[in-house]
Protein backbone atom coordinates (compact mmCIF):
# COMPACT_ATOMS: atom_id res chain seq x y z
CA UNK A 1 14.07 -26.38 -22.70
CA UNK A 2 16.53 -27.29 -19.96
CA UNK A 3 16.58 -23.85 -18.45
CA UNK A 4 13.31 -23.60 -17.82
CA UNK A 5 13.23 -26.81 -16.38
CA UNK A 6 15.98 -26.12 -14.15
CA UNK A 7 15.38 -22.88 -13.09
CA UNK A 8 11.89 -23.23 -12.34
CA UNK A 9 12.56 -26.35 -10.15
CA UNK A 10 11.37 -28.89 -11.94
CA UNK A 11 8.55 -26.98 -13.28
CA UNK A 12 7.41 -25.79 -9.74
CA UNK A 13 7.56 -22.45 -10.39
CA UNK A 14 5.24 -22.75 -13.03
CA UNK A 15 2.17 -23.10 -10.04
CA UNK A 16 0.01 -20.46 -10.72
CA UNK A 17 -0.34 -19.20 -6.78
CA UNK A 18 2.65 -18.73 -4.43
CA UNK A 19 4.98 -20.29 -6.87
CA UNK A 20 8.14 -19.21 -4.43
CA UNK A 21 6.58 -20.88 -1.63
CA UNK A 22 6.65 -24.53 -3.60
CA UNK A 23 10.49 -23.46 -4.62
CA UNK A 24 11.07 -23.16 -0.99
CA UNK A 25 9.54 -26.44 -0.48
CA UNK A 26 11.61 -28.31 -2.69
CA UNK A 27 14.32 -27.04 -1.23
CA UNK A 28 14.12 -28.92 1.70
CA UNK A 29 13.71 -32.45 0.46
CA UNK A 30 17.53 -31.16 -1.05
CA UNK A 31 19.19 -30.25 2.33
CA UNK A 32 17.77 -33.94 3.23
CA UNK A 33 19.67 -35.38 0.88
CA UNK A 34 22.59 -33.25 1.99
CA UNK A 35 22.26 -33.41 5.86
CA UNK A 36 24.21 -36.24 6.69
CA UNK A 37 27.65 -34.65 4.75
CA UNK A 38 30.08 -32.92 6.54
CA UNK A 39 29.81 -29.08 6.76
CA UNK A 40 32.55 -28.13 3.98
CA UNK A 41 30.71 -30.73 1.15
CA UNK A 42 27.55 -28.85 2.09
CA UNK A 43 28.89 -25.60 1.56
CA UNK A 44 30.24 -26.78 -1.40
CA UNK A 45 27.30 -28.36 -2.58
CA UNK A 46 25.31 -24.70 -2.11
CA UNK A 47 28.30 -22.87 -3.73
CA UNK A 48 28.50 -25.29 -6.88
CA UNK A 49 24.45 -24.45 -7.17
CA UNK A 50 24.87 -21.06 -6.92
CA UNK A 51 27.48 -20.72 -9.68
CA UNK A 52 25.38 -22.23 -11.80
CA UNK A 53 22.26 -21.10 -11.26
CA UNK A 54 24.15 -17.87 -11.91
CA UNK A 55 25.63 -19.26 -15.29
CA UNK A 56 22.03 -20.64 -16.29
CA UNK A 57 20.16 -17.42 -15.58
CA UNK A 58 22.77 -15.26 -17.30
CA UNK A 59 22.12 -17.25 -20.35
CA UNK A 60 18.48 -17.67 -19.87
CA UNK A 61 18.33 -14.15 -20.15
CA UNK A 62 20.33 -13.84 -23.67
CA UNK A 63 18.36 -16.26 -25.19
CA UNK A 64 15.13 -14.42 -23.73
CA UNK A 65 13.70 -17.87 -21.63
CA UNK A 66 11.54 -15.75 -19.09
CA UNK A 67 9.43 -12.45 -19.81
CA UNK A 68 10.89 -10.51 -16.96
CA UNK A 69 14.32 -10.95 -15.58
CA UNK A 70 12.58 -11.71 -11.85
CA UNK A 71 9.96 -14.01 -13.40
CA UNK A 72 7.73 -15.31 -10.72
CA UNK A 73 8.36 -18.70 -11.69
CA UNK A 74 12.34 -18.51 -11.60
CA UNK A 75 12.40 -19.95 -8.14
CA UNK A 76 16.02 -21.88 -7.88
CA UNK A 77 16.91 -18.63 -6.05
CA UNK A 78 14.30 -19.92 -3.14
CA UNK A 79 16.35 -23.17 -3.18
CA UNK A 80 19.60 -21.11 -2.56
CA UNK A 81 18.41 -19.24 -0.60
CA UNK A 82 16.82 -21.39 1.80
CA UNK A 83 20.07 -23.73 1.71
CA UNK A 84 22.51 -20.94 2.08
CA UNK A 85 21.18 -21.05 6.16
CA UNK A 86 19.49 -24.01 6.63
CA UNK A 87 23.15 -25.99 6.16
CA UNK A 88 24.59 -25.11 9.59
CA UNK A 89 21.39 -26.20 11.39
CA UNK A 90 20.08 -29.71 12.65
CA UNK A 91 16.96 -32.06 10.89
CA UNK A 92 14.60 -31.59 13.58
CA UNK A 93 10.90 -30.98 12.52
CA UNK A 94 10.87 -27.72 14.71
CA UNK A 95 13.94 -26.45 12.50
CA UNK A 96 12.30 -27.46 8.98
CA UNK A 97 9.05 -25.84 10.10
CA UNK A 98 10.16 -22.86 11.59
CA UNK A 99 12.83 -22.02 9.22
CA UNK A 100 10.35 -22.36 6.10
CA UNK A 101 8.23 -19.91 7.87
CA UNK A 102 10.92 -17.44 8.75
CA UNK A 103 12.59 -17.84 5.37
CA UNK A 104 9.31 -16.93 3.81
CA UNK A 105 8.51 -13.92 5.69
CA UNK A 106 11.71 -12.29 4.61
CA UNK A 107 11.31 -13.05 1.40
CA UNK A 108 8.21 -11.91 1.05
CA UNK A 109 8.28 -8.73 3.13
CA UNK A 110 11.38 -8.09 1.56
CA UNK A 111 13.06 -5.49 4.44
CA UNK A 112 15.86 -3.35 3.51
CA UNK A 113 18.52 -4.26 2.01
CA UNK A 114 16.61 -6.89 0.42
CA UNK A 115 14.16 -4.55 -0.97
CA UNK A 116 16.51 -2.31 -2.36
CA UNK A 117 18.88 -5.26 -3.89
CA UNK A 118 14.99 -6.63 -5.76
CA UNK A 119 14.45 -3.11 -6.92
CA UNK A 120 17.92 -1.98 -8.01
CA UNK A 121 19.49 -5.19 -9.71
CA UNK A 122 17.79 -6.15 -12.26
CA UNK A 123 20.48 -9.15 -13.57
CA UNK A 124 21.10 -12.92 -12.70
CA UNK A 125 23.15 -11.81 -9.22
CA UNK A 126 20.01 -9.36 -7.98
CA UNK A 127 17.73 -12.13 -8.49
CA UNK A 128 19.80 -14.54 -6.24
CA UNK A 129 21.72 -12.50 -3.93
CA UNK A 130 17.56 -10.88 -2.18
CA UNK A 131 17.30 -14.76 -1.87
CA UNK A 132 20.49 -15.00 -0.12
CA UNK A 133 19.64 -12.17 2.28
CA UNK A 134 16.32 -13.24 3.19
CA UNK A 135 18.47 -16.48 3.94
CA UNK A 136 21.00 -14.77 5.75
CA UNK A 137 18.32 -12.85 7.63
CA UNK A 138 16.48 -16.38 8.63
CA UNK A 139 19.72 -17.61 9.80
CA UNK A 140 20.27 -15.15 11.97
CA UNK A 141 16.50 -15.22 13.28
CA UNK A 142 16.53 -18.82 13.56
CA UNK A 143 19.91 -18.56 15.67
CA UNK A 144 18.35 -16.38 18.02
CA UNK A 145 14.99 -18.36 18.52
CA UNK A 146 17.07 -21.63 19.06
CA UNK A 147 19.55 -20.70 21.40
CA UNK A 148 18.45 -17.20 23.00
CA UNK A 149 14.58 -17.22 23.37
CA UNK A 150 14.31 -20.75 23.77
């Protein structure tokens, strides 16, 4: 079925261990393709996926696709959440590495609000929008390490 296939990334999320770890990772072979466009397409580019990874959950979850609403291997809400922040920063092996790492951590820690938008919305926008947090949050953390600390 095409929602599955889409919304598990290919299929990624159907690894049995740390399947939101290999959704992050296939995120960034996607902001590679994207790099080289001009802020506003990228945005754009994000926005467009959001929408309708939005539209394809809603209706993934009418036709009863996935078990659970948050099914572990639902992990196009890594992807947009790792692009919503890694967009406005440069290709540099430092920035891919650290950012995966700092994207992770939030999202698995999961500090508040995060926690309380994974426990409390329990419908297509609650399972992107703690993805788009922790994205925010790495954003903001990978901000800081590049230009303050460093």
């Amino acid at each position: 079925m095409i929602l599955k296939f889409i919304l598990t990334g290919f299929y990624i999320g159907k690894i049995k261990y740390a399947p939101g770890t290999f959704g992050t990772l296939l995120a960034i072979p996607i902001f590679l393709l994207i790099y080289d466009f001009n802020l506003i397409t990228k945005i754009s580019i994000v926005f467009l996926l959001f929408l309708i990874s939005l539209f394809l959950l809603s209706q993934s979850y009418k036709k009863q696709v996935f078990k659970d609403i948050d099914d572990k291997s639902i992990v196009i809400d890594e992807v947009i959440g790792y692009l919503i922040f890694i967009i406005f920063f440069d290709n540099t092996l430092f920035v891919l590495f650290s950012s995966f790492l700092i994207f992770r951590l939030f999202d698995i820690v999961k500090p508040y609000p995060i926690s309380l938008i994974d426990k409390k919305m329990k419908n297509a926008l609650g399972v992107i929008l703690d993805d788009i947090i922790a994205g925010l949050f790495s954003g903001i953390t990978l901000f800081i390490i590049i230009h303050v600390l460093k």
